[in-house]
PDB file of N, CA and C in Angstrom:
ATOM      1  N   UNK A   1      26.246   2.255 -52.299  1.00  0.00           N
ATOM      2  CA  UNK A   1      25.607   2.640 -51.055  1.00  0.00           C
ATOM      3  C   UNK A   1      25.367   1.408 -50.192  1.00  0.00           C
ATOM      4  N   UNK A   2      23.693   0.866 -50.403  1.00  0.00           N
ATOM      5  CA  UNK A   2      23.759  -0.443 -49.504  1.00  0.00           C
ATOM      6  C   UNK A   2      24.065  -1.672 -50.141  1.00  0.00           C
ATOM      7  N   UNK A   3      24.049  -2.583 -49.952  1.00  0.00           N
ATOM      8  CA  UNK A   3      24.070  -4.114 -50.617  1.00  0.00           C
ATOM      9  C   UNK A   3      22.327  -4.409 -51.112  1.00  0.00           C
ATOM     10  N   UNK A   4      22.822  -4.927 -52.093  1.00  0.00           N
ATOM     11  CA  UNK A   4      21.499  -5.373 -52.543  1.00  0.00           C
ATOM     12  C   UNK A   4      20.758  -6.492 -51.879  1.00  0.00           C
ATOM     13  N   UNK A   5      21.883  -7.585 -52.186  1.00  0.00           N
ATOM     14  CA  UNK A   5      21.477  -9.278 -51.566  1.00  0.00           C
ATOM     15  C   UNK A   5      21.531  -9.265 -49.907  1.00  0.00           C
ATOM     16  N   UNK A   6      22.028  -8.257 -49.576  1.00  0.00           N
ATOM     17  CA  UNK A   6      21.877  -8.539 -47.909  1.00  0.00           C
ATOM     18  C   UNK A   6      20.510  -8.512 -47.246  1.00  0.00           C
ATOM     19  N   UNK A   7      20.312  -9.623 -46.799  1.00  0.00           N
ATOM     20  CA  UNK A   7      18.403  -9.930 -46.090  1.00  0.00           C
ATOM     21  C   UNK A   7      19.277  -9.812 -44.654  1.00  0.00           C
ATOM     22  N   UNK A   8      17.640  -9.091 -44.088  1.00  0.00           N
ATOM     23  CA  UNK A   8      17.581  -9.501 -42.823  1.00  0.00           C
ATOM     24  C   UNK A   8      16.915 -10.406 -42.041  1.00  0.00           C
ATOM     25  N   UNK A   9      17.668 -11.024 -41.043  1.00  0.00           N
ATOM     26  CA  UNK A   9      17.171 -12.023 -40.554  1.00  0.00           C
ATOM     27  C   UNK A   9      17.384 -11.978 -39.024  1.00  0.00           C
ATOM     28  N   UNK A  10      16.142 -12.590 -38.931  1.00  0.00           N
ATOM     29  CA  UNK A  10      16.135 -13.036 -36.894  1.00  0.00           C
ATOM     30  C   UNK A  10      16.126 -14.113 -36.419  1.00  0.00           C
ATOM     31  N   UNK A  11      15.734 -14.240 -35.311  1.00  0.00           N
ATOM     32  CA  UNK A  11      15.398 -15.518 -34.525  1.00  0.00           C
ATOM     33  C   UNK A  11      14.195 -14.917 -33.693  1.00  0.00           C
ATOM     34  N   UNK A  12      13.471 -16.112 -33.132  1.00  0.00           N
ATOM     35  CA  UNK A  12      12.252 -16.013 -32.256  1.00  0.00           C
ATOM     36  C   UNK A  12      11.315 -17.362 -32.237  1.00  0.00           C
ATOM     37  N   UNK A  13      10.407 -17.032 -31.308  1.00  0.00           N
ATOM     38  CA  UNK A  13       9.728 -18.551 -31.159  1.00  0.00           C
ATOM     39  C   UNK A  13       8.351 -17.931 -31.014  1.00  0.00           C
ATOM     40  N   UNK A  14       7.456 -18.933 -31.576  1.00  0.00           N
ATOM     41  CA  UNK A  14       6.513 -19.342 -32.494  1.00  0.00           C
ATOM     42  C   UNK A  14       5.273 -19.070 -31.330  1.00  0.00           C
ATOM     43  N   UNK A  15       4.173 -17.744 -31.614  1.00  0.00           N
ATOM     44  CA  UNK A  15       3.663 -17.990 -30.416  1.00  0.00           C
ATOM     45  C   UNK A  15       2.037 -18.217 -30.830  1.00  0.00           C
ATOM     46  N   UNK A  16       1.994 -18.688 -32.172  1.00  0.00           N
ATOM     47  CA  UNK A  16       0.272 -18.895 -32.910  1.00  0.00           C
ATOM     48  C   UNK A  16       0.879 -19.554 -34.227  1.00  0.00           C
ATOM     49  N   UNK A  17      -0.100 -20.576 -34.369  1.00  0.00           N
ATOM     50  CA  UNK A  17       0.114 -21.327 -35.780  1.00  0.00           C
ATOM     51  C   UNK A  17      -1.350 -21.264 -36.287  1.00  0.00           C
ATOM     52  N   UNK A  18      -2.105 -20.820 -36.245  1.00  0.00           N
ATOM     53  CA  UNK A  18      -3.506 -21.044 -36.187  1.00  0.00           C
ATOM     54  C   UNK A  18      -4.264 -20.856 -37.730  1.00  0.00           C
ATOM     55  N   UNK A  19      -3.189 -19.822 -37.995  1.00  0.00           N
ATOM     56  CA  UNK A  19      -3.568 -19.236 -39.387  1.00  0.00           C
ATOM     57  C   UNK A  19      -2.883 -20.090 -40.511  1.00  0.00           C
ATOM     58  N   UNK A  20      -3.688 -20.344 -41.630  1.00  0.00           N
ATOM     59  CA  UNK A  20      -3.302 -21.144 -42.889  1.00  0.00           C
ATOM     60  C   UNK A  20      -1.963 -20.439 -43.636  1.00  0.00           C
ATOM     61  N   UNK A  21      -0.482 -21.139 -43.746  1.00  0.00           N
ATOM     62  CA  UNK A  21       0.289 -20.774 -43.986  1.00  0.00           C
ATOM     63  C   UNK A  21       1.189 -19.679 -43.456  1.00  0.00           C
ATOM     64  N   UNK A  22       0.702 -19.195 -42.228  1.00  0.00           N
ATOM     65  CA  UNK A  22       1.036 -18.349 -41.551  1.00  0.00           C
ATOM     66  C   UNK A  22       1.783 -18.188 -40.489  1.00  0.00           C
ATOM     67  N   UNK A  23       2.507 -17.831 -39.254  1.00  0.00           N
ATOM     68  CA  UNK A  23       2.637 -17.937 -38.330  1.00  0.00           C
ATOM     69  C   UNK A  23       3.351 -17.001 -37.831  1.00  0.00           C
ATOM     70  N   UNK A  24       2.928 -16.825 -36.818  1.00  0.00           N
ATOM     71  CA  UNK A  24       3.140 -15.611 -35.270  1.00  0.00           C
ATOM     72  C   UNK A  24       4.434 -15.604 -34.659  1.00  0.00           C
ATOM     73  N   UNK A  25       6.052 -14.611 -34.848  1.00  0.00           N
ATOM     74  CA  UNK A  25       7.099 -15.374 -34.275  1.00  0.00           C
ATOM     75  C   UNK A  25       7.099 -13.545 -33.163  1.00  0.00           C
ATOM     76  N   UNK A  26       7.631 -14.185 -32.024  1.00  0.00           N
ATOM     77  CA  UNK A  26       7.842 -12.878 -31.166  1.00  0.00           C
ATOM     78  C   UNK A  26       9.266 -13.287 -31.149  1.00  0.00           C
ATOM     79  N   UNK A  27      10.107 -12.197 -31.052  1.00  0.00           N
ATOM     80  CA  UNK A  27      11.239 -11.593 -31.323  1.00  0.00           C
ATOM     81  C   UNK A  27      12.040 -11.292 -29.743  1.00  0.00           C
ATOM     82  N   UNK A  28      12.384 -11.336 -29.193  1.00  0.00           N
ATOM     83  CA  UNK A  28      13.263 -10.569 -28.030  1.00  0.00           C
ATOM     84  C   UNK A  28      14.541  -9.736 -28.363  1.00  0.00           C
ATOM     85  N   UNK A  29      14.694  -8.819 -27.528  1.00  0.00           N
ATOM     86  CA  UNK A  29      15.981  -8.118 -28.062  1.00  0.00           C
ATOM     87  C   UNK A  29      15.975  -7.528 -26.669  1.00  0.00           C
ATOM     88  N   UNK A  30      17.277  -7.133 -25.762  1.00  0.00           N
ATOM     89  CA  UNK A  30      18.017  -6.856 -25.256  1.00  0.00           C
ATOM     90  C   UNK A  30      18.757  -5.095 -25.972  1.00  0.00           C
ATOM     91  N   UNK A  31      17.734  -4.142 -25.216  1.00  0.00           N
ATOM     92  CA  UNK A  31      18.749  -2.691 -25.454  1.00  0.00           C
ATOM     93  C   UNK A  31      19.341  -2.025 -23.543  1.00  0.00           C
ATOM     94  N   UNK A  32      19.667  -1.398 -23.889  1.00  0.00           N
ATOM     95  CA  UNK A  32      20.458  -1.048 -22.379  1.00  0.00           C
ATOM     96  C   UNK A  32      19.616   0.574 -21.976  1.00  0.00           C
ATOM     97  N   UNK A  33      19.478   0.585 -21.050  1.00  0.00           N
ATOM     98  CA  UNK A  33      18.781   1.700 -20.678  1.00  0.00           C
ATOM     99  C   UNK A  33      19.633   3.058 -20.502  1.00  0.00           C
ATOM    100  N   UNK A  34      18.815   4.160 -21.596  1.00  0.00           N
ATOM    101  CA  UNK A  34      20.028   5.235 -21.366  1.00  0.00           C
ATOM    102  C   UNK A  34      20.322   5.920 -19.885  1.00  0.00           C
ATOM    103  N   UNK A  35      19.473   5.787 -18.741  1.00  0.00           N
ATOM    104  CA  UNK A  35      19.782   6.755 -17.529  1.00  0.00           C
ATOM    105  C   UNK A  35      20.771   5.570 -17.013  1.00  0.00           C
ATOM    106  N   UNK A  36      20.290   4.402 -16.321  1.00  0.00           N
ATOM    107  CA  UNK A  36      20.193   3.474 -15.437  1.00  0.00           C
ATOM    108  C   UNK A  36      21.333   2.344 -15.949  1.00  0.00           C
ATOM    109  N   UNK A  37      21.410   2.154 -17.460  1.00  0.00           N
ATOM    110  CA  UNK A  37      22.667   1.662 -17.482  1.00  0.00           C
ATOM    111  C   UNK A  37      21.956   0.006 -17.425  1.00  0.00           C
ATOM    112  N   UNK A  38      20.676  -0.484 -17.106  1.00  0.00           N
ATOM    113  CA  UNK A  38      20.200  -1.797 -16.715  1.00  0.00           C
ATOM    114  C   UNK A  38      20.032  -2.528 -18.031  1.00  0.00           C
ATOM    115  N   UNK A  39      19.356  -3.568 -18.360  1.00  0.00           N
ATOM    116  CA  UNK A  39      19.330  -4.076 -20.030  1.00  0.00           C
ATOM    117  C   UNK A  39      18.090  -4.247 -20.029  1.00  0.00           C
ATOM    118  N   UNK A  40      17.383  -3.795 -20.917  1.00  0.00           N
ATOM    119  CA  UNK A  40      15.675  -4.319 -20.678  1.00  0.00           C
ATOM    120  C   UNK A  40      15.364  -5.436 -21.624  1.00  0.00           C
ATOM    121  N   UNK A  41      14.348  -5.966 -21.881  1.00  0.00           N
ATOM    122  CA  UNK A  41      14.137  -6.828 -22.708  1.00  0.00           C
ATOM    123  C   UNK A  41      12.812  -6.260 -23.773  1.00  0.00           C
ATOM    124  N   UNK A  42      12.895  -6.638 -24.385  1.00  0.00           N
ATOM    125  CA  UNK A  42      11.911  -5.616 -25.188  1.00  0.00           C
ATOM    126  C   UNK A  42      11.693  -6.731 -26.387  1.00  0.00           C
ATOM    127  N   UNK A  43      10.125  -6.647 -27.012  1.00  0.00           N
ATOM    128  CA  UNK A  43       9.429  -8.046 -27.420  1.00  0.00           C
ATOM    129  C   UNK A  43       8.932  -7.438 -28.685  1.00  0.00           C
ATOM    130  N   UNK A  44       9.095  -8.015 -29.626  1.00  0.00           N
ATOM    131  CA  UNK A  44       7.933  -7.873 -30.629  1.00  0.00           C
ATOM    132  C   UNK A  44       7.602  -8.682 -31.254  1.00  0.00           C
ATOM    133  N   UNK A  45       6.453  -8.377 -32.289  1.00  0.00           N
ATOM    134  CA  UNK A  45       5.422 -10.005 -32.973  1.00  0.00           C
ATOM    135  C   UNK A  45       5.715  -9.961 -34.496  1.00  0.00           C
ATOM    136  N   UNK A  46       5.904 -10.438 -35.294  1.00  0.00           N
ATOM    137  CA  UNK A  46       5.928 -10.932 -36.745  1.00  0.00           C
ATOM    138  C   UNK A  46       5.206 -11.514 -37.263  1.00  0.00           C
ATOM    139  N   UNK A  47       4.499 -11.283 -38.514  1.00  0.00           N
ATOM    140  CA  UNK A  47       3.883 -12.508 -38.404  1.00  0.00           C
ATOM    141  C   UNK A  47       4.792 -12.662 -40.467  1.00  0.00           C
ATOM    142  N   UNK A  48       4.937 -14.207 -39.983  1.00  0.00           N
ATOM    143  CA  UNK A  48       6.099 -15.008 -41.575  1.00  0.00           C
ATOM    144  C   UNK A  48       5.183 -15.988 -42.037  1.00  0.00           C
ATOM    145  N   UNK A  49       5.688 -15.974 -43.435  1.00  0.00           N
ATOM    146  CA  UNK A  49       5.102 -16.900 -44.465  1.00  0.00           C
ATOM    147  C   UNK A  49       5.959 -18.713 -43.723  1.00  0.00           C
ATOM    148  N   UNK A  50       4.764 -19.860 -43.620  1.00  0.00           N
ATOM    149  CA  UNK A  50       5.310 -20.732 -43.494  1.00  0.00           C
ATOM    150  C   UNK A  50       4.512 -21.755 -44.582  1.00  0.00           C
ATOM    151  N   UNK A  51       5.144 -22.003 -45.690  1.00  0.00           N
ATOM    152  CA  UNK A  51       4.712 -22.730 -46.833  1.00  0.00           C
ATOM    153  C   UNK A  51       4.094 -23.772 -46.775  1.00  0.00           C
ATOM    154  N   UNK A  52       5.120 -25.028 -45.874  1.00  0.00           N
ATOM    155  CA  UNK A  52       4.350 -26.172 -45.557  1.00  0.00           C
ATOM    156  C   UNK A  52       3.388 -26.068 -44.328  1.00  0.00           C
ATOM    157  N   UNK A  53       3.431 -25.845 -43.772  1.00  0.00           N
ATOM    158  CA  UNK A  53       2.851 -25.361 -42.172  1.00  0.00           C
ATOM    159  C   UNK A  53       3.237 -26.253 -41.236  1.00  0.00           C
ATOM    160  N   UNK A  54       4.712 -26.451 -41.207  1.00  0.00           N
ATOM    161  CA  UNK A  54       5.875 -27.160 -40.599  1.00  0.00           C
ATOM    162  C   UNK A  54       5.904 -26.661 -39.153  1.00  0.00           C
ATOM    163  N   UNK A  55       5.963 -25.343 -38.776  1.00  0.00           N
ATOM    164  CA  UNK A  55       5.834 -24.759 -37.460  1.00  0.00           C
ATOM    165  C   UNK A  55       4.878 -25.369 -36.717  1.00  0.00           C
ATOM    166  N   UNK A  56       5.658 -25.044 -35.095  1.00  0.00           N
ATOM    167  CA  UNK A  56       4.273 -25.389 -34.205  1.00  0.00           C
ATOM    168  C   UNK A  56       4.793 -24.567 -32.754  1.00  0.00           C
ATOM    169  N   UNK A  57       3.775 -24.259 -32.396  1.00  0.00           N
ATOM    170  CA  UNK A  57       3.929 -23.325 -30.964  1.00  0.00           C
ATOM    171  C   UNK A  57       5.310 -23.837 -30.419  1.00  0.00           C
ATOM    172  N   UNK A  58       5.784 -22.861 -29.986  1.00  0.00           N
ATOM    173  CA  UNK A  58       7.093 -22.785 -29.152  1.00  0.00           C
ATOM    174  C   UNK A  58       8.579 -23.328 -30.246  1.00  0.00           C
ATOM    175  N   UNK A  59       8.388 -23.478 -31.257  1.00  0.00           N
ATOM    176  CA  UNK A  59       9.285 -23.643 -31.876  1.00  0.00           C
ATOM    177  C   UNK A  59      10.274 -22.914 -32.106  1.00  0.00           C
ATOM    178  N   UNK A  60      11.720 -22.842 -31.803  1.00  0.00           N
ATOM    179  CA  UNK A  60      12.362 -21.880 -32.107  1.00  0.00           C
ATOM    180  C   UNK A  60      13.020 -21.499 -33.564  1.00  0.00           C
ATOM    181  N   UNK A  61      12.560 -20.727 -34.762  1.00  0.00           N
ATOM    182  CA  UNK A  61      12.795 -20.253 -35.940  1.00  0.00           C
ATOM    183  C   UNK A  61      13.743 -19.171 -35.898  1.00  0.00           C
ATOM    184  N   UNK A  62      14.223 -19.100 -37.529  1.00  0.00           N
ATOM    185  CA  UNK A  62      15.186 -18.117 -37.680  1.00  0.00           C
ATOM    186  C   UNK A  62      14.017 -17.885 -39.456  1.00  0.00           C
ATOM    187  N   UNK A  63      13.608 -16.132 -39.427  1.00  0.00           N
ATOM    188  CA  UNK A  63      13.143 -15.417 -40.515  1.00  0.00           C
ATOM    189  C   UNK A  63      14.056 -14.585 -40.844  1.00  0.00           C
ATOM    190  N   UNK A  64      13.795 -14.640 -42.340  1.00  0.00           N
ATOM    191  CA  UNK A  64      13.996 -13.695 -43.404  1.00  0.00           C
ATOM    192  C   UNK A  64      13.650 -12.474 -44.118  1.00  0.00           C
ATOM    193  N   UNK A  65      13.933 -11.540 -44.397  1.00  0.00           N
ATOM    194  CA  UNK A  65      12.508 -10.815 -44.489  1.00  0.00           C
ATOM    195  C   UNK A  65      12.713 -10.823 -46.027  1.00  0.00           C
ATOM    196  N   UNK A  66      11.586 -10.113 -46.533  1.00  0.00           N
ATOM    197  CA  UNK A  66      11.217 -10.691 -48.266  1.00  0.00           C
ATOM    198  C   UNK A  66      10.030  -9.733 -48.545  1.00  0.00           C
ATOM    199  N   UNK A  67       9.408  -9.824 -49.471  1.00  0.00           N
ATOM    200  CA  UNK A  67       8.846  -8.767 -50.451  1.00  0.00           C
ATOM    201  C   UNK A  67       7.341  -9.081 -49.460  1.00  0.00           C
ATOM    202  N   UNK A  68       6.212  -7.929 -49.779  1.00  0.00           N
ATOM    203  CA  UNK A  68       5.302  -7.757 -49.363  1.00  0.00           C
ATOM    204  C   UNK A  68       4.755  -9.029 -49.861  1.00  0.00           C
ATOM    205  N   UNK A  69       4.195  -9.875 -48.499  1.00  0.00           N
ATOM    206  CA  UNK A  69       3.452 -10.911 -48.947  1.00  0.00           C
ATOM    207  C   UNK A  69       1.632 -10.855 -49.137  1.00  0.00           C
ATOM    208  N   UNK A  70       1.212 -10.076 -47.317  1.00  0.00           N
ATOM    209  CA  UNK A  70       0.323  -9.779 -47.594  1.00  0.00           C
ATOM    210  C   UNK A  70      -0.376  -8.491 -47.034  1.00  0.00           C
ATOM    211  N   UNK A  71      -0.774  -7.555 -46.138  1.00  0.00           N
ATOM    212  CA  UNK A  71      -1.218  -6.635 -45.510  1.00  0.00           C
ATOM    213  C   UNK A  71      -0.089  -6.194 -44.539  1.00  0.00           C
ATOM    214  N   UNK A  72       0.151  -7.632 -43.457  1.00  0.00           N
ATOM    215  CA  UNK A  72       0.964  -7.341 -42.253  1.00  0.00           C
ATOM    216  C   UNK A  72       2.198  -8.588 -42.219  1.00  0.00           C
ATOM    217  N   UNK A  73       2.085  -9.350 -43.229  1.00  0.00           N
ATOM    218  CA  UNK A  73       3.483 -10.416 -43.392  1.00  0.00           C
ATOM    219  C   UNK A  73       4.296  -9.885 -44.717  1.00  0.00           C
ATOM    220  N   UNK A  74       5.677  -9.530 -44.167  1.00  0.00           N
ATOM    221  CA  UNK A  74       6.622  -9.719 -45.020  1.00  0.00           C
ATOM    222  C   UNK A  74       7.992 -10.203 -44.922  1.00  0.00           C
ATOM    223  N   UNK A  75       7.615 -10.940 -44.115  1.00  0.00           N
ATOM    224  CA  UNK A  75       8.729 -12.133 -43.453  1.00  0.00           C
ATOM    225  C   UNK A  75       8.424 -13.670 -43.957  1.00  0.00           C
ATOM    226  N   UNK A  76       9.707 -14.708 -43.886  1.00  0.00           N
ATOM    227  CA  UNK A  76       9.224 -15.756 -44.663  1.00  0.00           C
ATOM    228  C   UNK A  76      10.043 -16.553 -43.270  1.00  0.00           C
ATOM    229  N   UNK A  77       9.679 -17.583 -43.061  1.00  0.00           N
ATOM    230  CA  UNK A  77      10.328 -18.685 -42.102  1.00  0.00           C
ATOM    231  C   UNK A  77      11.556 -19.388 -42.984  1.00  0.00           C
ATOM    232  N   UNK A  78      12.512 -19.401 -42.815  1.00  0.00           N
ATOM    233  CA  UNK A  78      13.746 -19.962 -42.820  1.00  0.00           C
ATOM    234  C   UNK A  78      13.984 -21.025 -42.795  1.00  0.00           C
ATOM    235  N   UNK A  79      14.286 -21.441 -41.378  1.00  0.00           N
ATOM    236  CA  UNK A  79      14.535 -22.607 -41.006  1.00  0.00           C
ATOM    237  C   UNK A  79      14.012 -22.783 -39.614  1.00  0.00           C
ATOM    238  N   UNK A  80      13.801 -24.192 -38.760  1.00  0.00           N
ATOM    239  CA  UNK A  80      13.292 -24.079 -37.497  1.00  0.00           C
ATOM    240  C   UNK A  80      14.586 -24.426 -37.101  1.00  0.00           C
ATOM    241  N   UNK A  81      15.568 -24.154 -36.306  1.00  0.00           N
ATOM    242  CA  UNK A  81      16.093 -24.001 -35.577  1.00  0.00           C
ATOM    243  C   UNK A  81      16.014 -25.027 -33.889  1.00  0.00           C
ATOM    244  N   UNK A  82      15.061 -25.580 -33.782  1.00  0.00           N
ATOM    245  CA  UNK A  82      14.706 -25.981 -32.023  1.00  0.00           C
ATOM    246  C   UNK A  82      13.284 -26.279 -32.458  1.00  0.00           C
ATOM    247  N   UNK A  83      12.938 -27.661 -32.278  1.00  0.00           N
ATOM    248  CA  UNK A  83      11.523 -28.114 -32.406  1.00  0.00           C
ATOM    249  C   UNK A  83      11.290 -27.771 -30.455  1.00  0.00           C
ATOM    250  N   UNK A  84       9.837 -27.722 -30.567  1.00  0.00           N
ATOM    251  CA  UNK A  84       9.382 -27.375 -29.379  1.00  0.00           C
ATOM    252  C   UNK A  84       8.883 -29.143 -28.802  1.00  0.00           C
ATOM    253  N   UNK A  85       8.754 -29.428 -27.474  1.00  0.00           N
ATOM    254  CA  UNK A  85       8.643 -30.736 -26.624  1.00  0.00           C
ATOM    255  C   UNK A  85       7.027 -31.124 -26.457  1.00  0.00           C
TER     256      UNK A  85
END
């Protein structure tokens, strides 16, 4: 049926580090509008396991997703991708 080892993974940038081991990634995605035909942009929040607490606002990351970590994280940070300036 499905693959076992296949994870999913995103990209997004970093919009709270505040929390111990934690961090806040919002997501963008691009769907097309069914009447109008226009592309909207459409946002959502994550919140991923970051072990060392390597992240920092505006950073651009790529997550994984992974087993229930805690209530509302079950995403793990990857790799950073784009340090923020």
């Amino acid at each position: 049926m499905g693959e076992r080892g296949a994870k999913k993974t995103l990209e997004g940038v970093v919009v709270s580090d505040k929390m111990d081991k934690t961090v806040v990634i919002r997501v963008e995605r691009l769907i097309k509008h069914p009447r109008t035909g226009k592309y909207i942009r459409r946002k959502a929040k994550f919140m991923a396991h970051d072990e060392k607490n390597e992240c920092k606002i505006n950073d651009k990351v790529q997550i994984v997703q992974t087993r229930p970590l805690s209530k509302h994280k079950n995403w793990r940070v990857l790799k950073i991708l784009e340090r923020a300036e």
